[in-house]
Protein backbone atom coordinates (compact mmCIF):
# COMPACT_ATOMS: atom_id res chain seq x y z
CA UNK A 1 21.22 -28.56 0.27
CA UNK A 2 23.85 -26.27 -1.87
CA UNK A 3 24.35 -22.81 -1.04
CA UNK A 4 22.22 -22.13 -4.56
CA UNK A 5 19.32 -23.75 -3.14
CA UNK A 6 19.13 -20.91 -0.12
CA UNK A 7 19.63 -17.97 -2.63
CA UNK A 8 16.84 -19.22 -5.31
CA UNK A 9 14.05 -18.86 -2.54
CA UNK A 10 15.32 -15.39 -1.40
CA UNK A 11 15.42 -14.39 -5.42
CA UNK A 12 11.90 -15.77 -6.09
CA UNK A 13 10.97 -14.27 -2.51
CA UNK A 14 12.34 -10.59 -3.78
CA UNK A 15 10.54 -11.10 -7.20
CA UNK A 16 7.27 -11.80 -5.50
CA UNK A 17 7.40 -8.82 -3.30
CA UNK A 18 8.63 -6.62 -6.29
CA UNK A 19 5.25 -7.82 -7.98
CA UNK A 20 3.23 -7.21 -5.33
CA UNK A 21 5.06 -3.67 -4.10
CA UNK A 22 4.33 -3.00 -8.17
CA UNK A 23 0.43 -3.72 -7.56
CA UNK A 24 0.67 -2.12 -4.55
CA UNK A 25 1.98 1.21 -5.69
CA UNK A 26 -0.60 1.47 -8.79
CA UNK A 27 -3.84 0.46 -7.40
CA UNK A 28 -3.22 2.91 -4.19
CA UNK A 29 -2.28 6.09 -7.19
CA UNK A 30 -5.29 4.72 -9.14
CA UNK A 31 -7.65 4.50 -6.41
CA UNK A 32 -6.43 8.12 -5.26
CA UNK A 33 -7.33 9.10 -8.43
CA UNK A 34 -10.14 7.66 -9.19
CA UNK A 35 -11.62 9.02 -5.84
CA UNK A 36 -10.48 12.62 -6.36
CA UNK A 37 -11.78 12.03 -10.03
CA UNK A 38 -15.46 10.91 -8.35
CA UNK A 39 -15.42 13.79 -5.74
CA UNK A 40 -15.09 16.38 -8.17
CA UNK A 41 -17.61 15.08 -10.43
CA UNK A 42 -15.40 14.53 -13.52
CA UNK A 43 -16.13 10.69 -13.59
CA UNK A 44 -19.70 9.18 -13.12
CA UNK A 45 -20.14 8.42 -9.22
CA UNK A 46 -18.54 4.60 -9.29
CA UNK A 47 -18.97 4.16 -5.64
CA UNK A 48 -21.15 0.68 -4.42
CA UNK A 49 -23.71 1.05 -2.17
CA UNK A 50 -25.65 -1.48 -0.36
CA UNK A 51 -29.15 -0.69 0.63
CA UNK A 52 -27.67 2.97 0.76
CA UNK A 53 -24.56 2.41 2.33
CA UNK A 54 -21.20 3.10 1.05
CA UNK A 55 -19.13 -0.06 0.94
CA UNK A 56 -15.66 1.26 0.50
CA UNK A 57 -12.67 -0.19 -1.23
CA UNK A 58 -11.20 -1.10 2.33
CA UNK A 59 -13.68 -4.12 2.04
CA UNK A 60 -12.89 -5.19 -1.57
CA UNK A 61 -9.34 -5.12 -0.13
CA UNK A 62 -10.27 -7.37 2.69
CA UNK A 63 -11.99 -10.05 0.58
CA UNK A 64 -9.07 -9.90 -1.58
CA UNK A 65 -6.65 -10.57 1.09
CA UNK A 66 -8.98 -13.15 2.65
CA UNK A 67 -8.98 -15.16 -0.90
CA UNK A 68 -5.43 -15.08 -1.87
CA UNK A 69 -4.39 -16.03 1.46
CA UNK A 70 -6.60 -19.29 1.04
CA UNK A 71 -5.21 -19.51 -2.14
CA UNK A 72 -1.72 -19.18 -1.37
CA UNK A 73 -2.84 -21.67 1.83
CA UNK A 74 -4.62 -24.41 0.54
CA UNK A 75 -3.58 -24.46 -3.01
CA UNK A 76 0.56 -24.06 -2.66
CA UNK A 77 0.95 -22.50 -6.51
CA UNK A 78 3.91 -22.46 -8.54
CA UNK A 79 5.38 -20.63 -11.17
CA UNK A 80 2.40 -17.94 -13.64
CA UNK A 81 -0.37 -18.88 -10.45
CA UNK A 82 2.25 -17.44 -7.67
CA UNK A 83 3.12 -14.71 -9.60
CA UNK A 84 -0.15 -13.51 -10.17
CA UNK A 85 -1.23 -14.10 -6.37
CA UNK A 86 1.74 -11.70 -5.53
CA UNK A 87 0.31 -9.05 -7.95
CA UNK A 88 -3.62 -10.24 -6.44
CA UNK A 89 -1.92 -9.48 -2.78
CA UNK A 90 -0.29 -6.06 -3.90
CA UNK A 91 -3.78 -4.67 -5.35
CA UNK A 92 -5.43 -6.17 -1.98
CA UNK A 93 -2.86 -4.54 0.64
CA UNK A 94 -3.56 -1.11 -1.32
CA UNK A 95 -7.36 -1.33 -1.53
CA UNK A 96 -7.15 -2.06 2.16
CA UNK A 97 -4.68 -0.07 3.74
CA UNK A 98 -5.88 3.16 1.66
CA UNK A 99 -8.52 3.52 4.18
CA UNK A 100 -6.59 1.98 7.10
CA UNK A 101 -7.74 5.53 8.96
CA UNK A 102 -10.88 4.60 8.62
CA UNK A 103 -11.14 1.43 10.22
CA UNK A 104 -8.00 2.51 12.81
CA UNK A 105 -10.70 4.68 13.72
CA UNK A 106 -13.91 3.30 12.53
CA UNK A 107 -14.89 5.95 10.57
CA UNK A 108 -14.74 9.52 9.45
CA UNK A 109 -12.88 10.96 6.39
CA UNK A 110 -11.05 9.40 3.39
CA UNK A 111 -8.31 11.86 3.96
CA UNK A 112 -7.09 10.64 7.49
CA UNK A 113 -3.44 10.92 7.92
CA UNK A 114 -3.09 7.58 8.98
CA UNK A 115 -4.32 6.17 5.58
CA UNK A 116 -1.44 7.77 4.00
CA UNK A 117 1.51 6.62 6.57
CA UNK A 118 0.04 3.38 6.70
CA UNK A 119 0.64 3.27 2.70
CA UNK A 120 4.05 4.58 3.21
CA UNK A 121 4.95 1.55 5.86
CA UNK A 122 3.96 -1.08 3.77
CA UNK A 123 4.91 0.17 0.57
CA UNK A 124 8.55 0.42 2.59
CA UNK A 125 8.06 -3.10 4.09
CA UNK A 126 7.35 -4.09 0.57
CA UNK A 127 10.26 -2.82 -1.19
CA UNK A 128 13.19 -3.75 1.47
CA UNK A 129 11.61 -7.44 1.04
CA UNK A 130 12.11 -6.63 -2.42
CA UNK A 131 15.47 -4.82 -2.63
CA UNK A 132 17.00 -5.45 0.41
CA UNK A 133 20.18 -7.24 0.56
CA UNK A 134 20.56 -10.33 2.21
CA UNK A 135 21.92 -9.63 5.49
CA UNK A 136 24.66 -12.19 5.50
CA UNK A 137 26.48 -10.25 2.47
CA UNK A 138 26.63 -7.09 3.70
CA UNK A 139 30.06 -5.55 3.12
CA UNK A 140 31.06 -2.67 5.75
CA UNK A 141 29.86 -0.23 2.61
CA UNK A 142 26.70 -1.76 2.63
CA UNK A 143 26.08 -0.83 6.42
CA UNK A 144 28.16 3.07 6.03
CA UNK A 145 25.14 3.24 2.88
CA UNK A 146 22.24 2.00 5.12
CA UNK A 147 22.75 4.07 7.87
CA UNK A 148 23.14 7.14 5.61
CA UNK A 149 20.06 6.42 3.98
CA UNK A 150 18.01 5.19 7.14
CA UNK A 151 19.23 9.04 8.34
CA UNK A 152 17.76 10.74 5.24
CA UNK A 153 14.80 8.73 5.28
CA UNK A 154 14.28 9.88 9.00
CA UNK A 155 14.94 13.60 7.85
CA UNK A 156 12.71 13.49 5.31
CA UNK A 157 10.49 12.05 6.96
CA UNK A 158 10.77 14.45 9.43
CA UNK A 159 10.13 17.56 6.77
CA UNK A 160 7.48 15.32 4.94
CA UNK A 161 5.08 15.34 8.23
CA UNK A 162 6.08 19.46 9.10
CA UNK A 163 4.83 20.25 5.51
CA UNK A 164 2.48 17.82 5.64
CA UNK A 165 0.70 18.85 8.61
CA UNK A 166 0.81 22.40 7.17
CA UNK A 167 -0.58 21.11 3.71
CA UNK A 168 -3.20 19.42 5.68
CA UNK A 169 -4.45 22.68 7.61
CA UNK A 170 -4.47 24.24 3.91
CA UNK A 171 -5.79 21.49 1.86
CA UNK A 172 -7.50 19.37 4.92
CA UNK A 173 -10.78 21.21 4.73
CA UNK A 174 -10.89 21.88 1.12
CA UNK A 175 -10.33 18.22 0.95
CA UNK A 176 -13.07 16.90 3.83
CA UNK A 177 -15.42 19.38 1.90
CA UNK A 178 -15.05 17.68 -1.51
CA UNK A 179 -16.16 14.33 0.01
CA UNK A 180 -18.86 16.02 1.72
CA UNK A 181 -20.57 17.57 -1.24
CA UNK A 182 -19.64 14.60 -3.17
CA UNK A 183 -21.75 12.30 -0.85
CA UNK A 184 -25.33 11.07 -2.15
């Protein structure tokens, strides 16, 4: 084994993830949308129900995830078919884990906080597999650069959840009440 062989699967594994934190990032914004869009009645009500129940895109995620991973299991692609599981996983993690509040707590609104940290800890799992470094070639810059970015990242996050949590006492009922009157 050459040291090239080592560094082609760590490539191909940070193009994968890039395709799949790509999926990721556009089917959660489009499913946002396309939820708010519903809610507020400026789209046709695209929502499938089953013997009048909601199913919700959590499920459509699940399946998804389900599938690939036999895919990716039993089949072992290469090359156009990989790629396009990694963008098949992306879409499937978002569908999911934009309701993860709702099956964290089996139930209640669309507009649990935990939907949208749980899409900000995957997209961010996503994107260091895809841009992170390998470990082994990090220069003493590299680490001074982490560790000033891990400390903005923890300040922001810091003032994202204090406005947040005031956004959410603002926009929280406006929000829950939306989804109620949207409701069949």
């Amino acid at each position: 084994m050459t040291d090239r062989e080592p560094h082609a699967v760590i490539t191909q594994s940070a193009q994968l993830a890039r395709r799949a934190l790509f999926a990721f990032i556009l089917t959660f914004v489009a499913s946002r949308v396309v939820v708010l869009l519903i809610m507020s009645r400026r789209i046709p009500n695209l929502y499938f129900f089953l013997r009048g129940t909601h199913v919700h895109h959590l499920n459509y995620g699940i399946f998804l995830l389900a599938g690939v991973g036999a895919y990716l299991l039993f089949r072992l692609p290469q090359g156009r078919a990989l790629r396009a599981a990694a963008l098949v996983y992306g879409v499937a993690m978002a569908l999911t884990f934009d309701e993860f509040g709702m099956w964290l707590h089996l139930g209640g609104s669309y507009w649990q906080r935990a939907s949208i940290d749980a899409i900000i800890v995957v997209a961010a799992v996503l994107g260091l597999l895809a841009f992170a470094s390998d470990i082994r070639k990090f220069e003493s810059r590299h680490i001074k650069a982490s560790i000033a970015i891990l400390i903005a990242v923890v300040v922001f996050g810091v003032v994202l959840y204090d406005a947040s949590v005031d956004l959410g006492r603002v926009e929280g009922p406006r929000l829950e009440a939306l989804e109620a009157a949207s409701s069949p």
